[in-house]
N, C-alpha and C. Protein backbone atom coordinates (compact mmCIF):
# COMPACT_ATOMS: atom_id res chain seq x y z
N UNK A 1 62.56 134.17 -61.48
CA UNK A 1 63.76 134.87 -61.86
C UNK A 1 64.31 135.65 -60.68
N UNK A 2 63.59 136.42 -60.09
CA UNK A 2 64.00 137.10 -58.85
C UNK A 2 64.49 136.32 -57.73
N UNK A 3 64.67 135.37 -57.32
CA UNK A 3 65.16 133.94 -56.61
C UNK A 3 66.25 133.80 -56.77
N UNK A 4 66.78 133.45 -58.24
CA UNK A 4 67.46 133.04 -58.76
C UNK A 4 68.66 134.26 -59.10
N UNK A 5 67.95 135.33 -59.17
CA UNK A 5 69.34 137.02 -59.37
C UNK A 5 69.60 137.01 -57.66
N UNK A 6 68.63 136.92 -56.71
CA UNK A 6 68.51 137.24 -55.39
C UNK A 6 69.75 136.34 -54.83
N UNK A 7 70.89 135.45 -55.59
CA UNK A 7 71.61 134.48 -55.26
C UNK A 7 72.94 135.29 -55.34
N UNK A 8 72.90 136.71 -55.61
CA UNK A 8 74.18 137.23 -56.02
C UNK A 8 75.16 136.80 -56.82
N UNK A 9 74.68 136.14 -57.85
CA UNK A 9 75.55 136.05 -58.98
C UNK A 9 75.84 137.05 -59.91
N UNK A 10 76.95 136.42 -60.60
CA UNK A 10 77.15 137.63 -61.55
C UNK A 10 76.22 137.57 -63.13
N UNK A 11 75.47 136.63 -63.14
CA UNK A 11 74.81 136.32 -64.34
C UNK A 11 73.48 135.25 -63.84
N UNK A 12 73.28 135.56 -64.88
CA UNK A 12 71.85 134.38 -64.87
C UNK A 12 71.70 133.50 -66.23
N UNK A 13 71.66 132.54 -66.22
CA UNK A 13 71.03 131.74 -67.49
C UNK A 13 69.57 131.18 -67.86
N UNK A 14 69.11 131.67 -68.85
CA UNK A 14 67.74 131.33 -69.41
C UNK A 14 67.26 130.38 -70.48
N UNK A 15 67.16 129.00 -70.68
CA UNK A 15 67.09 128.03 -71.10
C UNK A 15 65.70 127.78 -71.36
N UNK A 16 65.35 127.27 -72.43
CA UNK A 16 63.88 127.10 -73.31
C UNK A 16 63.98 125.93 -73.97
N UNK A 17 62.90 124.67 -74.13
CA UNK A 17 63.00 124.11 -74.32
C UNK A 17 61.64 123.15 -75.12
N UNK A 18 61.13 122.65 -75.93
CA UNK A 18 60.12 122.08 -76.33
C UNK A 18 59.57 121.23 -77.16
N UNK A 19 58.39 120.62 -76.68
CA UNK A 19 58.36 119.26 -77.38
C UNK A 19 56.94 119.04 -76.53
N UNK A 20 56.03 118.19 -76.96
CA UNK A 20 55.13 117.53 -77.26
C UNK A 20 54.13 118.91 -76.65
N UNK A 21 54.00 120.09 -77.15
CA UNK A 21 52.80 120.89 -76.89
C UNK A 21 53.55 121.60 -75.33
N UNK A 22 54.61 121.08 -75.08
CA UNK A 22 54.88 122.00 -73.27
C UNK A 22 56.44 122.82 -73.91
N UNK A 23 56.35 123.61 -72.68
CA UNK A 23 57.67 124.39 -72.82
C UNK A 23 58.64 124.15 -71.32
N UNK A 24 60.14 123.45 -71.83
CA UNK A 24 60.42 123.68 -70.50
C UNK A 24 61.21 125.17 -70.05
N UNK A 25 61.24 125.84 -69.22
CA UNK A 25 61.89 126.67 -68.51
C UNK A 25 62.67 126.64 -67.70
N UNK A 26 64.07 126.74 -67.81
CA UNK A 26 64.80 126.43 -66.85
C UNK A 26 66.12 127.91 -66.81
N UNK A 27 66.08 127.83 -65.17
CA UNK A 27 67.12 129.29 -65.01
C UNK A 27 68.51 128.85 -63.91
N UNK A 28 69.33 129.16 -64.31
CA UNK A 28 70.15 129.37 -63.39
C UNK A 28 70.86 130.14 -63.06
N UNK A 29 71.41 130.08 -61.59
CA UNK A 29 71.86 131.45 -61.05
C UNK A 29 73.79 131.06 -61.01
N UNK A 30 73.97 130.06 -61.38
CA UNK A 30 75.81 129.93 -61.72
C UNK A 30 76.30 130.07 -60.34
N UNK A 31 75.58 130.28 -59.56
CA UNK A 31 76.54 130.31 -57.81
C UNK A 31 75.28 129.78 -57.02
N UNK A 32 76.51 128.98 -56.14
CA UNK A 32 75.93 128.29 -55.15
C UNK A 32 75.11 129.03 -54.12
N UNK A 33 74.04 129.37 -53.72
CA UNK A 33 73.41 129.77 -52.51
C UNK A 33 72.52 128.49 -51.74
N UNK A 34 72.22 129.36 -50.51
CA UNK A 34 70.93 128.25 -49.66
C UNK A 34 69.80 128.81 -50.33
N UNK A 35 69.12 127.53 -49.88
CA UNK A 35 67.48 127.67 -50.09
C UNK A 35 66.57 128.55 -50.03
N UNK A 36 66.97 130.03 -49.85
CA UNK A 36 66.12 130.99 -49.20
C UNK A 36 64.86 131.10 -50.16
N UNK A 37 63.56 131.45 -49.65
CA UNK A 37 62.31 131.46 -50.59
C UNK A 37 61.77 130.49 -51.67
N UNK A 38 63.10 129.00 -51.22
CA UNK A 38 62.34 128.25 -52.14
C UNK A 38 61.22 127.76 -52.03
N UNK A 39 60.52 127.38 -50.94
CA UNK A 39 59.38 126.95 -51.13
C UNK A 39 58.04 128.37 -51.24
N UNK A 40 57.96 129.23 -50.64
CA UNK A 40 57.77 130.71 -51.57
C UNK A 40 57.51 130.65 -53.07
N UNK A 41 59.18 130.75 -53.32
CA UNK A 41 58.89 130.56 -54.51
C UNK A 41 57.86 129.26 -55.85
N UNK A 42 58.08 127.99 -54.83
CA UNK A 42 57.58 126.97 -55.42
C UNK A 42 56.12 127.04 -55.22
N UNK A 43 55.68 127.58 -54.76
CA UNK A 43 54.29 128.02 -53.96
C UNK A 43 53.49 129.02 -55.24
N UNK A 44 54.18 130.12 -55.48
CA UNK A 44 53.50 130.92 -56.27
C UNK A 44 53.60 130.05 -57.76
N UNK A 45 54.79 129.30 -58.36
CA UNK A 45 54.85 129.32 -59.63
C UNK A 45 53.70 127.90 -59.72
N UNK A 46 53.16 127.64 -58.75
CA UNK A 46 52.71 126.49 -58.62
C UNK A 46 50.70 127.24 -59.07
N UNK A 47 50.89 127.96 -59.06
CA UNK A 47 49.57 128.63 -59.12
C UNK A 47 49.42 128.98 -59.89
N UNK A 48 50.01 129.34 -61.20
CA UNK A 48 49.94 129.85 -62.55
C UNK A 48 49.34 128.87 -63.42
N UNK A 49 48.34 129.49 -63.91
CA UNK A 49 47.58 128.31 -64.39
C UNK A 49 47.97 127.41 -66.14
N UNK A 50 49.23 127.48 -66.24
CA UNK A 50 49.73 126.95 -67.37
C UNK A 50 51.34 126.34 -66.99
N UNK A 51 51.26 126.59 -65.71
CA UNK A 51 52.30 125.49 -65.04
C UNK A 51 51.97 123.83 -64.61
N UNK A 52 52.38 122.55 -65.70
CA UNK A 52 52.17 121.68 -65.05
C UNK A 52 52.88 120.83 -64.17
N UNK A 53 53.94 121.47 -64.03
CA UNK A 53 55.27 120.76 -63.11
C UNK A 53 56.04 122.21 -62.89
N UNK A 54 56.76 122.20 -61.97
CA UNK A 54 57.99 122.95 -61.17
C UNK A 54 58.40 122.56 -60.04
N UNK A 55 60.25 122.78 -60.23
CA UNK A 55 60.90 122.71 -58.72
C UNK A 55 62.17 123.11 -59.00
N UNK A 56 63.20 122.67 -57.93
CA UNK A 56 64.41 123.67 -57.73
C UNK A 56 65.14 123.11 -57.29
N UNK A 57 66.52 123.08 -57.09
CA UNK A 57 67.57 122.37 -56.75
C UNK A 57 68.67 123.46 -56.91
N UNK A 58 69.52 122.46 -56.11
CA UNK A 58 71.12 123.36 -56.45
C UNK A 58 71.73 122.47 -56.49
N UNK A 59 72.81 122.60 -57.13
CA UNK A 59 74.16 121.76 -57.65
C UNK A 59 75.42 122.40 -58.00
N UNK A 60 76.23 121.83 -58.70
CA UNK A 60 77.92 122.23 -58.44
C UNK A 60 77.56 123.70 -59.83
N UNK A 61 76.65 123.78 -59.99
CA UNK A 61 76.53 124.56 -61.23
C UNK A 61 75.59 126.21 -60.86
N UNK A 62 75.15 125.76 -59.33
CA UNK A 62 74.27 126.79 -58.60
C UNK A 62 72.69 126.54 -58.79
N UNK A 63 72.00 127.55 -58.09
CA UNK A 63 70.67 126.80 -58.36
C UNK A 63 69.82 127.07 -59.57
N UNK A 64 69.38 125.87 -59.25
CA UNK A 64 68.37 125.68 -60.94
C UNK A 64 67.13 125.39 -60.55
N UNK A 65 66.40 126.45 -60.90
CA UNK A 65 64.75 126.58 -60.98
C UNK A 65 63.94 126.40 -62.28
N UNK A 66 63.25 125.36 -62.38
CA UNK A 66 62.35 125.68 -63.53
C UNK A 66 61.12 125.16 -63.24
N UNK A 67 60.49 125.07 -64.69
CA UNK A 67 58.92 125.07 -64.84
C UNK A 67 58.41 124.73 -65.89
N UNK A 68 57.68 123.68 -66.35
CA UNK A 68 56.94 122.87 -67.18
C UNK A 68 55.88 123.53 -68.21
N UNK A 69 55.85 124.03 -68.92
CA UNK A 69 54.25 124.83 -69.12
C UNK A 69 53.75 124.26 -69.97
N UNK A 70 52.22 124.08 -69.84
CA UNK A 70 51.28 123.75 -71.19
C UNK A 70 51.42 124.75 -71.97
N UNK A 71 51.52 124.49 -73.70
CA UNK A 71 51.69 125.64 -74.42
C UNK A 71 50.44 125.15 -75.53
N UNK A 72 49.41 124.23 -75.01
CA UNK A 72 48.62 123.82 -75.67
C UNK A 72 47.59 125.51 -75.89
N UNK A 73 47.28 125.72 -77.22
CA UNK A 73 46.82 127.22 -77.47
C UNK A 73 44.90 127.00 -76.46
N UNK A 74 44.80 128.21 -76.29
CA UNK A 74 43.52 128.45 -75.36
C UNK A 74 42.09 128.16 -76.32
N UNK A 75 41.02 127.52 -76.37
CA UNK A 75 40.30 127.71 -77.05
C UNK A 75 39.76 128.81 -76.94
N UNK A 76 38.93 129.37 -78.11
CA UNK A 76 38.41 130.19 -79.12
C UNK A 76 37.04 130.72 -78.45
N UNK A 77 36.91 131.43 -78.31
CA UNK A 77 35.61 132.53 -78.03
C UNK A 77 34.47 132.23 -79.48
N UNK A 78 33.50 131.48 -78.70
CA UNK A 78 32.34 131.39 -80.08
C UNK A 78 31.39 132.75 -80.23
N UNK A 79 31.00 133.42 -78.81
CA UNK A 79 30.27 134.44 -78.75
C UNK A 79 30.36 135.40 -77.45
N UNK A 80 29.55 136.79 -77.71
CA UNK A 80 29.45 136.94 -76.28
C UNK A 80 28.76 136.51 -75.39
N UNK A 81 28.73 136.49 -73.81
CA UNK A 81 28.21 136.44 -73.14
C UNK A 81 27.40 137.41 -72.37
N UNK A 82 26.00 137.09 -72.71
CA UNK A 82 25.12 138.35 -72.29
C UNK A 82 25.06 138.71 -70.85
């Protein structure tokens, strides 16, 4: 998200999306900028461990960043661990 406000637009759009157990995420910043921190950025969201796809582009619409997530639920705690 900070990428994507960091483009000096006057707005941002937040788009949600889902189907077979994933969520997609997609943002845009409505104005055209350069590339600054994209790969930065593609770097960290790439490390979250319920991201299975992300990337970024720009187009006549400004840039668009998103991100794939498993929304498959975490298994279950049987006990503690001593």
């Amino acid at each position: 998200m900070g990428t994507v406000v960091a483009d000096g637009g006057k707005r941002v759009s937040v788009h949600l999306a889902d189907q077979d157990r994933s969520v997609l995420v997609l943002v845009l910043s409505h104005r055209v900028a350069g590339g600054r921190g994209e790969q930065h950025l593609l770097g960290d969201l790439a490390t979250v461990p319920s991201v299975h796809t992300c990337g970024s582009d720009i187009g006549e619409d400004g840039r668009r960043v998103w991100a794939l997530l498993n929304a498959h639920p975490r298994p279950r705690r049987t006990g503690r661990v001593a």
